[in-house]
C-alpha atoms as a PDB file:
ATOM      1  CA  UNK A   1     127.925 116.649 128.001  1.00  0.00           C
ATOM      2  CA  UNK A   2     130.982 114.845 126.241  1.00  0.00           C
ATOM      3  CA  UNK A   3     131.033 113.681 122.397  1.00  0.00           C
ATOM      4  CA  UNK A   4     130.627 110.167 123.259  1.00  0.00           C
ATOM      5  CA  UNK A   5     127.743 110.686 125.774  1.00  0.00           C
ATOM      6  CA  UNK A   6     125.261 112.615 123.277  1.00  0.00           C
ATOM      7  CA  UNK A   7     126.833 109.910 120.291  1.00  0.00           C
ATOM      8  CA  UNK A   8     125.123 107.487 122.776  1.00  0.00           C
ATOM      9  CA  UNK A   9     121.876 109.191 123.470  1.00  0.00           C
ATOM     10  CA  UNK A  10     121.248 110.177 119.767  1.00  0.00           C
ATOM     11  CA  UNK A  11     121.639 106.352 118.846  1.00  0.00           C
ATOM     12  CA  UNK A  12     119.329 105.919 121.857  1.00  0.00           C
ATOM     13  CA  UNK A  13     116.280 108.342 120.779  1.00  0.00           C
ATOM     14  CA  UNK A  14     117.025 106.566 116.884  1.00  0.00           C
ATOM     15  CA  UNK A  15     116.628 103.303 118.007  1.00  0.00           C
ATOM     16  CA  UNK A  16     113.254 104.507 120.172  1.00  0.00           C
ATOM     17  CA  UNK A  17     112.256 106.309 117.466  1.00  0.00           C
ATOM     18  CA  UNK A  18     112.771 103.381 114.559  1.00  0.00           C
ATOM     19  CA  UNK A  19     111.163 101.256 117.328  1.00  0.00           C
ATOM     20  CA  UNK A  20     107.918 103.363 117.386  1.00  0.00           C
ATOM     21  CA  UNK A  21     107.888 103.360 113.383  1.00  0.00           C
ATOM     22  CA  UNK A  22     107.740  99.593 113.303  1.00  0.00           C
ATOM     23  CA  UNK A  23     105.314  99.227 115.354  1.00  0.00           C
ATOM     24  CA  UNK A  24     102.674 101.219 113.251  1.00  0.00           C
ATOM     25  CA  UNK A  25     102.667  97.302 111.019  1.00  0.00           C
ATOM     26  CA  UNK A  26     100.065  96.450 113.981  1.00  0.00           C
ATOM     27  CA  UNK A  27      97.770  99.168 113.174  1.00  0.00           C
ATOM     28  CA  UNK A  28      96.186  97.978 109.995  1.00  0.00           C
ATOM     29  CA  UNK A  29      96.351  94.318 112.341  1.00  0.00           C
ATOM     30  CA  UNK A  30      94.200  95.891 115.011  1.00  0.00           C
ATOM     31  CA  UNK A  31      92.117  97.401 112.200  1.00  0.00           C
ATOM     32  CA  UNK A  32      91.712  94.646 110.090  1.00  0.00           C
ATOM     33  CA  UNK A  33      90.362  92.421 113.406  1.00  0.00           C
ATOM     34  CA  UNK A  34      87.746  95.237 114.413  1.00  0.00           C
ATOM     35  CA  UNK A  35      86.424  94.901 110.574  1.00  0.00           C
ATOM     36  CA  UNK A  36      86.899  90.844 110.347  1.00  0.00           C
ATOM     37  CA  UNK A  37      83.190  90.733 109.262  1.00  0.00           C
ATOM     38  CA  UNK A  38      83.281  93.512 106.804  1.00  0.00           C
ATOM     39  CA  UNK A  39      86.891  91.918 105.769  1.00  0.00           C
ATOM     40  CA  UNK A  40      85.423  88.797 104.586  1.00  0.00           C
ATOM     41  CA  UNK A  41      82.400  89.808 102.431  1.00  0.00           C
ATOM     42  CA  UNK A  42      84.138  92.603 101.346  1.00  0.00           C
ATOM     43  CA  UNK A  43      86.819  90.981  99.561  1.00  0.00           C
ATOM     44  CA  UNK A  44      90.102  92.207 101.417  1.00  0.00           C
ATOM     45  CA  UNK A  45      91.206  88.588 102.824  1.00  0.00           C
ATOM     46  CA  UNK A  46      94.327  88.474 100.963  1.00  0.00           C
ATOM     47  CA  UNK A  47      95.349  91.674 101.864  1.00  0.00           C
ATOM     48  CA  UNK A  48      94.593  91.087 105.652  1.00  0.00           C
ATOM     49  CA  UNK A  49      96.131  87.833 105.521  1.00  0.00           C
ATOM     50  CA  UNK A  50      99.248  90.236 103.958  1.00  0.00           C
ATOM     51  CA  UNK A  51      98.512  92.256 107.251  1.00  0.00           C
ATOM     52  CA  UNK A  52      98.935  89.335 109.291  1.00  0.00           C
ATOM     53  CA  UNK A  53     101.686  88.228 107.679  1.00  0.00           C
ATOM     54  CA  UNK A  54     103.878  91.453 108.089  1.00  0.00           C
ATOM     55  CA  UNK A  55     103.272  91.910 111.822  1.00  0.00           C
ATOM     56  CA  UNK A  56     104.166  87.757 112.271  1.00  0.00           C
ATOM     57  CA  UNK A  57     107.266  88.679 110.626  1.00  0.00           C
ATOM     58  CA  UNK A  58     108.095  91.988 112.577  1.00  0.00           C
ATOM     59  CA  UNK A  59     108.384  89.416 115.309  1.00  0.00           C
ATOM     60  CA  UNK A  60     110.410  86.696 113.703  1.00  0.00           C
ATOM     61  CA  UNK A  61     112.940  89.143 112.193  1.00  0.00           C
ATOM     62  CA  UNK A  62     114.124  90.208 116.148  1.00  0.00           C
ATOM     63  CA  UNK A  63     114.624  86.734 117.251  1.00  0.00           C
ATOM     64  CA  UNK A  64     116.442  85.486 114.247  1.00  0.00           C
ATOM     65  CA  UNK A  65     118.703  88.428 114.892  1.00  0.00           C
ATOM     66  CA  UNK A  66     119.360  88.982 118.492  1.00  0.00           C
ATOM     67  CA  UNK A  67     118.479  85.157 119.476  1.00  0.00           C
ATOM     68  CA  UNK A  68     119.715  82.993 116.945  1.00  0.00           C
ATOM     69  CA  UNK A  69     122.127  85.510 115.915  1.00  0.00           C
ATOM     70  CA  UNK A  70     121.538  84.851 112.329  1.00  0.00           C
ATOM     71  CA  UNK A  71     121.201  86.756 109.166  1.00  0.00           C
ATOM     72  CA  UNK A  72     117.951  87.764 108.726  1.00  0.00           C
ATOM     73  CA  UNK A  73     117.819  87.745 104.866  1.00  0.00           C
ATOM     74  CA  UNK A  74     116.264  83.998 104.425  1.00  0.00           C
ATOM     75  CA  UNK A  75     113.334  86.094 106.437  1.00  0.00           C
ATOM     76  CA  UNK A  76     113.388  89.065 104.641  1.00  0.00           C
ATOM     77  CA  UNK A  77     113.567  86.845 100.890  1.00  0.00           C
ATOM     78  CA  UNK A  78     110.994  84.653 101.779  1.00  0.00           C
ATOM     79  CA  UNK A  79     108.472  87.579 103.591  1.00  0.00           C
ATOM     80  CA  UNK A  80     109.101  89.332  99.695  1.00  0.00           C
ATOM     81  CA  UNK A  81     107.951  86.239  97.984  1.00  0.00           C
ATOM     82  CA  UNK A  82     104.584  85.657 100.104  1.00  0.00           C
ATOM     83  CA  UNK A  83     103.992  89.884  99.931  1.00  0.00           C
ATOM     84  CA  UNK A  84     103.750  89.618  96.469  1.00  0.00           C
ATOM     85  CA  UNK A  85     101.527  86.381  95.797  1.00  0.00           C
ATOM     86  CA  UNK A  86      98.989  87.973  98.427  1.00  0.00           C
ATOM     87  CA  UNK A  87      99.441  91.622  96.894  1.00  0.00           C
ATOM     88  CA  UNK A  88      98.267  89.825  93.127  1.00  0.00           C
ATOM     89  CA  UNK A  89      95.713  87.671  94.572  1.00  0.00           C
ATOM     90  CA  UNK A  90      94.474  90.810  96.456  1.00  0.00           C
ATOM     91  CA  UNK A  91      94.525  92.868  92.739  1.00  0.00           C
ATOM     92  CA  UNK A  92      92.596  89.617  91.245  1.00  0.00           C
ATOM     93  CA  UNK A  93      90.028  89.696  94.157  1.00  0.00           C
ATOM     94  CA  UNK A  94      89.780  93.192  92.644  1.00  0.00           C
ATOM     95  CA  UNK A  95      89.137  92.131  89.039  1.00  0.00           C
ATOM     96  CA  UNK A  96      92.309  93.045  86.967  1.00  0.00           C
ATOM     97  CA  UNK A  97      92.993  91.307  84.211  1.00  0.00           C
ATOM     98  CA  UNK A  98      89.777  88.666  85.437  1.00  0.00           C
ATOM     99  CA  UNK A  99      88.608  88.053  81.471  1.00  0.00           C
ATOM    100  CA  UNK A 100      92.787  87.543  80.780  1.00  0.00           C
ATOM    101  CA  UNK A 101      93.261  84.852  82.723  1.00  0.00           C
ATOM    102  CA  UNK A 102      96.990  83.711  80.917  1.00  0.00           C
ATOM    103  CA  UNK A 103      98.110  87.211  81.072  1.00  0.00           C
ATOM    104  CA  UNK A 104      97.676  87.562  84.819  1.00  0.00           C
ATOM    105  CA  UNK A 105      99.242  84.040  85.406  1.00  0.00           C
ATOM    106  CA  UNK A 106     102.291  85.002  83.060  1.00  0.00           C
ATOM    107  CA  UNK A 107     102.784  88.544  84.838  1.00  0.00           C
ATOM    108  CA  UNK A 108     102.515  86.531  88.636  1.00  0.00           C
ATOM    109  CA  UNK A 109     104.483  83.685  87.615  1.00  0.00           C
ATOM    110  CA  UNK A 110     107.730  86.236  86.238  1.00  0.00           C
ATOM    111  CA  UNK A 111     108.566  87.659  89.085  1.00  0.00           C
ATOM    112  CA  UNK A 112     108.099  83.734  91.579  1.00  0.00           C
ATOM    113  CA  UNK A 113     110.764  82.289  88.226  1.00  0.00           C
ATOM    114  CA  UNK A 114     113.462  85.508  88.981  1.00  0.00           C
ATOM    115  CA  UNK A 115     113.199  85.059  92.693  1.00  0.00           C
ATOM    116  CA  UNK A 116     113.735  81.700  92.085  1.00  0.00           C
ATOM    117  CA  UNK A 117     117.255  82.027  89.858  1.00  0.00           C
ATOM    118  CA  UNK A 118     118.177  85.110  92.056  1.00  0.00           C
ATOM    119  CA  UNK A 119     117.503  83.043  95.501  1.00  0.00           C
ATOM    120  CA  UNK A 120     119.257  79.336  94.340  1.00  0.00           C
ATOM    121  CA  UNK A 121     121.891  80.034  91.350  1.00  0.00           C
ATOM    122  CA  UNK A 122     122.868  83.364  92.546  1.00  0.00           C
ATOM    123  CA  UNK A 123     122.580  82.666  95.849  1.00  0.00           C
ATOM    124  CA  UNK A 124     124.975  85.365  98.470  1.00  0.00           C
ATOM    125  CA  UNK A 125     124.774  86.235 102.195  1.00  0.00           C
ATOM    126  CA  UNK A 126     124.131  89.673 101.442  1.00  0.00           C
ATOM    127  CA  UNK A 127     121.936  89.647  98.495  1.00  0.00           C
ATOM    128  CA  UNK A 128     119.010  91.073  98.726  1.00  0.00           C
ATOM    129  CA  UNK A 129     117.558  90.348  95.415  1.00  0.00           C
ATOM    130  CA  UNK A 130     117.438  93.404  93.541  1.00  0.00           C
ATOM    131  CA  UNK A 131     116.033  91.990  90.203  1.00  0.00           C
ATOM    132  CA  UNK A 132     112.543  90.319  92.167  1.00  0.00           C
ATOM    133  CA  UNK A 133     112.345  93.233  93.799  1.00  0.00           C
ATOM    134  CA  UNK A 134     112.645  95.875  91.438  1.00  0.00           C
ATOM    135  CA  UNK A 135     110.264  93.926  88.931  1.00  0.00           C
ATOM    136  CA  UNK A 136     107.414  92.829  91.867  1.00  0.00           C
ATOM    137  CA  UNK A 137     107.392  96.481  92.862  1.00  0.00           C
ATOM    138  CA  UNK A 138     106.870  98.125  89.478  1.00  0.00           C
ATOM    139  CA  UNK A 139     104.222  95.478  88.848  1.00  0.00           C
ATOM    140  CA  UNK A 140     102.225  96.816  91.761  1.00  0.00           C
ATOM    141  CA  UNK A 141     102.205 100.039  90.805  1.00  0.00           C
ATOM    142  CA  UNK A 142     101.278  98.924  87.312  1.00  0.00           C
ATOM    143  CA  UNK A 143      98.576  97.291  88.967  1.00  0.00           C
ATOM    144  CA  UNK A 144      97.467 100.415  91.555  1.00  0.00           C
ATOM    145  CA  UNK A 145      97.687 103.283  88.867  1.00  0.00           C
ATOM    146  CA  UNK A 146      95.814 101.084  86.286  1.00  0.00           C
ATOM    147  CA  UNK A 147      92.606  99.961  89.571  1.00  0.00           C
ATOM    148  CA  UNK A 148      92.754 103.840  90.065  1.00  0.00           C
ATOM    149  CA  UNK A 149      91.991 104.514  86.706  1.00  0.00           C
ATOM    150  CA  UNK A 150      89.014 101.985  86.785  1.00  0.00           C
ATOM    151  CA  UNK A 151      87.491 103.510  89.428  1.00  0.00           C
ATOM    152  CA  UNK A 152      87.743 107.090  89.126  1.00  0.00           C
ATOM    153  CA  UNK A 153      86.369 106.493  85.221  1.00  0.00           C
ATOM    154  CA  UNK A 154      83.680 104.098  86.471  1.00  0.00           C
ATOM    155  CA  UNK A 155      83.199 105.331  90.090  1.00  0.00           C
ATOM    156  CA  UNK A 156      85.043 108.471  91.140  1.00  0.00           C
ATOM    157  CA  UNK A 157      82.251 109.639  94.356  1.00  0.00           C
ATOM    158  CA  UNK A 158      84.182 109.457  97.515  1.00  0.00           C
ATOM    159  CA  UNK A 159      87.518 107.783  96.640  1.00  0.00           C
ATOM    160  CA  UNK A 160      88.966 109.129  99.864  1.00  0.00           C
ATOM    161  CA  UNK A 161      86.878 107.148 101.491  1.00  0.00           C
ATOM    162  CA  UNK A 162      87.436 104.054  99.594  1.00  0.00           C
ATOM    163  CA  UNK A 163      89.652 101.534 100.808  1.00  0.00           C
ATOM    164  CA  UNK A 164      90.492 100.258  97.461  1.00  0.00           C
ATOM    165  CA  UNK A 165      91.718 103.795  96.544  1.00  0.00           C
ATOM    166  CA  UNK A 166      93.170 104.235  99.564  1.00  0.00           C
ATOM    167  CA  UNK A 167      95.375 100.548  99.375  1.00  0.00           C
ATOM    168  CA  UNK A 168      95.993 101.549  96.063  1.00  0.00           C
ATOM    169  CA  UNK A 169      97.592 104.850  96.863  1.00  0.00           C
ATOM    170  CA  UNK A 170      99.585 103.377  99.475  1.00  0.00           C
ATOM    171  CA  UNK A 171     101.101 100.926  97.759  1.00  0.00           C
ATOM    172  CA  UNK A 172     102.083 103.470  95.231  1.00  0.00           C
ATOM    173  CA  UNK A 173     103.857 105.460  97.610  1.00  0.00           C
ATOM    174  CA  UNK A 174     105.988 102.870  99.324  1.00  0.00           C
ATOM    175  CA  UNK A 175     106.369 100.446  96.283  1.00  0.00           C
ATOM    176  CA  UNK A 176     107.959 103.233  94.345  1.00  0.00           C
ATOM    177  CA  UNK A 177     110.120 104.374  97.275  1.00  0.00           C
ATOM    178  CA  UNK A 178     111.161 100.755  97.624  1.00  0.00           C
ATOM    179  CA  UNK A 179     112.575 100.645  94.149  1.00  0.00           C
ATOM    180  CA  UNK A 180     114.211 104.468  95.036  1.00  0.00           C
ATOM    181  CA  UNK A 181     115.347 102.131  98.012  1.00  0.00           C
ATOM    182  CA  UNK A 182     116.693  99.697  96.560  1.00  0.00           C
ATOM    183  CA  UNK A 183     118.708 101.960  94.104  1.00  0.00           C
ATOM    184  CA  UNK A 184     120.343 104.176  96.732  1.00  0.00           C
ATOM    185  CA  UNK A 185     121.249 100.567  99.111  1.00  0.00           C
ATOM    186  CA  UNK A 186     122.879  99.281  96.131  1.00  0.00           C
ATOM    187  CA  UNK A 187     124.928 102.332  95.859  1.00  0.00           C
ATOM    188  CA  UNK A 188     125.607 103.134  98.946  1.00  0.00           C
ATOM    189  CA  UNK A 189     127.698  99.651  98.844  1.00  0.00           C
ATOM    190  CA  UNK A 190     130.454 101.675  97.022  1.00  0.00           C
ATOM    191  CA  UNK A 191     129.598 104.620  99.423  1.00  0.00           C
ATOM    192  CA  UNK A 192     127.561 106.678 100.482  1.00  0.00           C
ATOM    193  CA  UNK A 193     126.190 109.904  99.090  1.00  0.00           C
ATOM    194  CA  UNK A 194     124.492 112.372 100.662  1.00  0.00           C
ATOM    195  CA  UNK A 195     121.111 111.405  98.270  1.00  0.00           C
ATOM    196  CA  UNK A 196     121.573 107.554  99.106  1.00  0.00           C
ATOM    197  CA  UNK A 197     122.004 108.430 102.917  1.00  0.00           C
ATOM    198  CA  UNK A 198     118.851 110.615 102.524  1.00  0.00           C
ATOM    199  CA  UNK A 199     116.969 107.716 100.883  1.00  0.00           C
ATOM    200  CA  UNK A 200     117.402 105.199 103.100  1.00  0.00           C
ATOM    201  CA  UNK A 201     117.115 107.160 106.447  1.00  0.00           C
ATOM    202  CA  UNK A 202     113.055 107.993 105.105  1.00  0.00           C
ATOM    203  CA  UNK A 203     112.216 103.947 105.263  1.00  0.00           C
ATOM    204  CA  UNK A 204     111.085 104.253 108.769  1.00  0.00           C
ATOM    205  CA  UNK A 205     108.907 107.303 108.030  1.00  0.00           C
ATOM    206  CA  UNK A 206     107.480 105.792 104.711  1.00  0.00           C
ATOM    207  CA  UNK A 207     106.597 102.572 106.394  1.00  0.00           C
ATOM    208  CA  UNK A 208     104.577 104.063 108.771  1.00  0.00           C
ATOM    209  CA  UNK A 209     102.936 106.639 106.368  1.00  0.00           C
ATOM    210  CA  UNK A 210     102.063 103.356 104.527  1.00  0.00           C
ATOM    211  CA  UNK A 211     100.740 101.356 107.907  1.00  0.00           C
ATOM    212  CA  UNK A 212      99.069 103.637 109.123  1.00  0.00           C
ATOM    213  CA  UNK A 213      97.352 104.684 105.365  1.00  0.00           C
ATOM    214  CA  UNK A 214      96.757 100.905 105.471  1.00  0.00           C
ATOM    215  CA  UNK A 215      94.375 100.643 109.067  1.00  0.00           C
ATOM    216  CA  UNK A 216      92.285 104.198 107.541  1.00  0.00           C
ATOM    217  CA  UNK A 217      91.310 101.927 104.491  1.00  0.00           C
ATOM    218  CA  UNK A 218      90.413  98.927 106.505  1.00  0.00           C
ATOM    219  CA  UNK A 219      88.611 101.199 109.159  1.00  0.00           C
ATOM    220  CA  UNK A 220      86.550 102.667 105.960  1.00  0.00           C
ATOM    221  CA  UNK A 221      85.132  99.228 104.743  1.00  0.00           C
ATOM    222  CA  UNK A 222      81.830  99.516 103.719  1.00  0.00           C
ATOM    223  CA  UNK A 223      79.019  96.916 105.580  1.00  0.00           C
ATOM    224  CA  UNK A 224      77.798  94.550 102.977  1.00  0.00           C
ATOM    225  CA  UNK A 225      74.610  96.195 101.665  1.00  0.00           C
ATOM    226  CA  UNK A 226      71.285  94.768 102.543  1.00  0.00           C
ATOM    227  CA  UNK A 227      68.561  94.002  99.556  1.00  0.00           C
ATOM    228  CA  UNK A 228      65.215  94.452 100.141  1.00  0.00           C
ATOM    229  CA  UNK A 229      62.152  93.666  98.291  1.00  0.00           C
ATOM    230  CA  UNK A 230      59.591  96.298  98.470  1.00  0.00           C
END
């Protein structure tokens, strides 16, 4: 087979391949609709409506690129923004910080003002806002390591089968490979190394190793408990 022949085939099976990875965003979807019920007393409606939200935008980001042949960073920017409002409402659904009601507005509010200065006064084509993201991103995993302290002080019997744990975890392992993300696409724009090259080729894998950790914990919500008087 020539060069330029398997060039075109390995670009094919990448493509199918990346294609495959997104799709896993419809998992937790399809989860989160067999559990709808269980969703709603249980608590996890932001984080479903997050759910939602991600596989809405999966479909968007396509025809704003192929269709409208248009940058798809207005998309991207403004998916960011929404993903982290739902993420903190999800945490306060949760309890954090319920009895400090100004700190939790202050720490929500920070990252909505930097979006704001990063999206209008320093606005660019190509600029993904590395400042929001960076700072939303750390404050989730703030939030997930200090929840998974709470519990496994207050209630550590089956975390595995928790969904809270299991959220939490998630969002630990893709929010800090985000902000490993982030670093290595902002260096790569001076060139690429062979660690920044590594980085960003794992997105696909890490996304789906999230999704997919995502539909277990929504599969594993508990029925709302039934009292009885005896």
């Amino acid at each position: 087979m020539d060069p330029a022949g398997f060039n075109r085939l390995t670009m094919m099976n990448s493509s199918n391949l990346l294609f495959l990875l997104s799709i896993t965003v419809y998992f937790p979807v399809i989860a989160g609709l067999v559990r709808l019920r269980r969703i709603k007393k249980g608590g996890y409606q932001p984080f479903f409506i997050l759910m939602l939200l991600a596989g809405f935008f999966e479909l968007v980001n396509p025809f704003v690129l192929v269709v409208l042949r248009m940058h798809n960073i207005v998309v991207v920017t403004v998916y960011m923004l929404f993903e982290w409002l739902l993420i903190a409402w999800q945490f306060r659904e949760w309890g954090l910080l319920r009895n400090r009601k100004k700190l939790y507005t202050f720490l929500v509010a920070l990252p909505c003002l930097v979006w704001l200065v990063e999206r209008v006064v320093f606005w660019e084509l190509d600029h993904f806002m590395p400042y929001f993201q960076v700072l939303y991103c750390f404050l989730v995993v703030i939030f997930s390591v200090n929840t998974i302290n709470f519990m496994i002080t207050h209630d550590y019997r089956r975390l595995f089968k928790n969904p809270t744990f299991l959220i939490c975890i998630a969002f630990i392992i893709y929010f800090v490979y985000t902000i490993l993300f982030n670093w290595a696409y902002q260096t790569s724009l001076n060139g690429r190394t062979d660690t920044t090259t590594f980085i960003i080729m794992l997105h696909g894998y890490v996304n789906a190793l999230t999704n997919i950790t995502f539909a277990i914990a929504l599969l594993c919500i508990p029925p709302p408990q039934k009292f009885t008087l005896k």
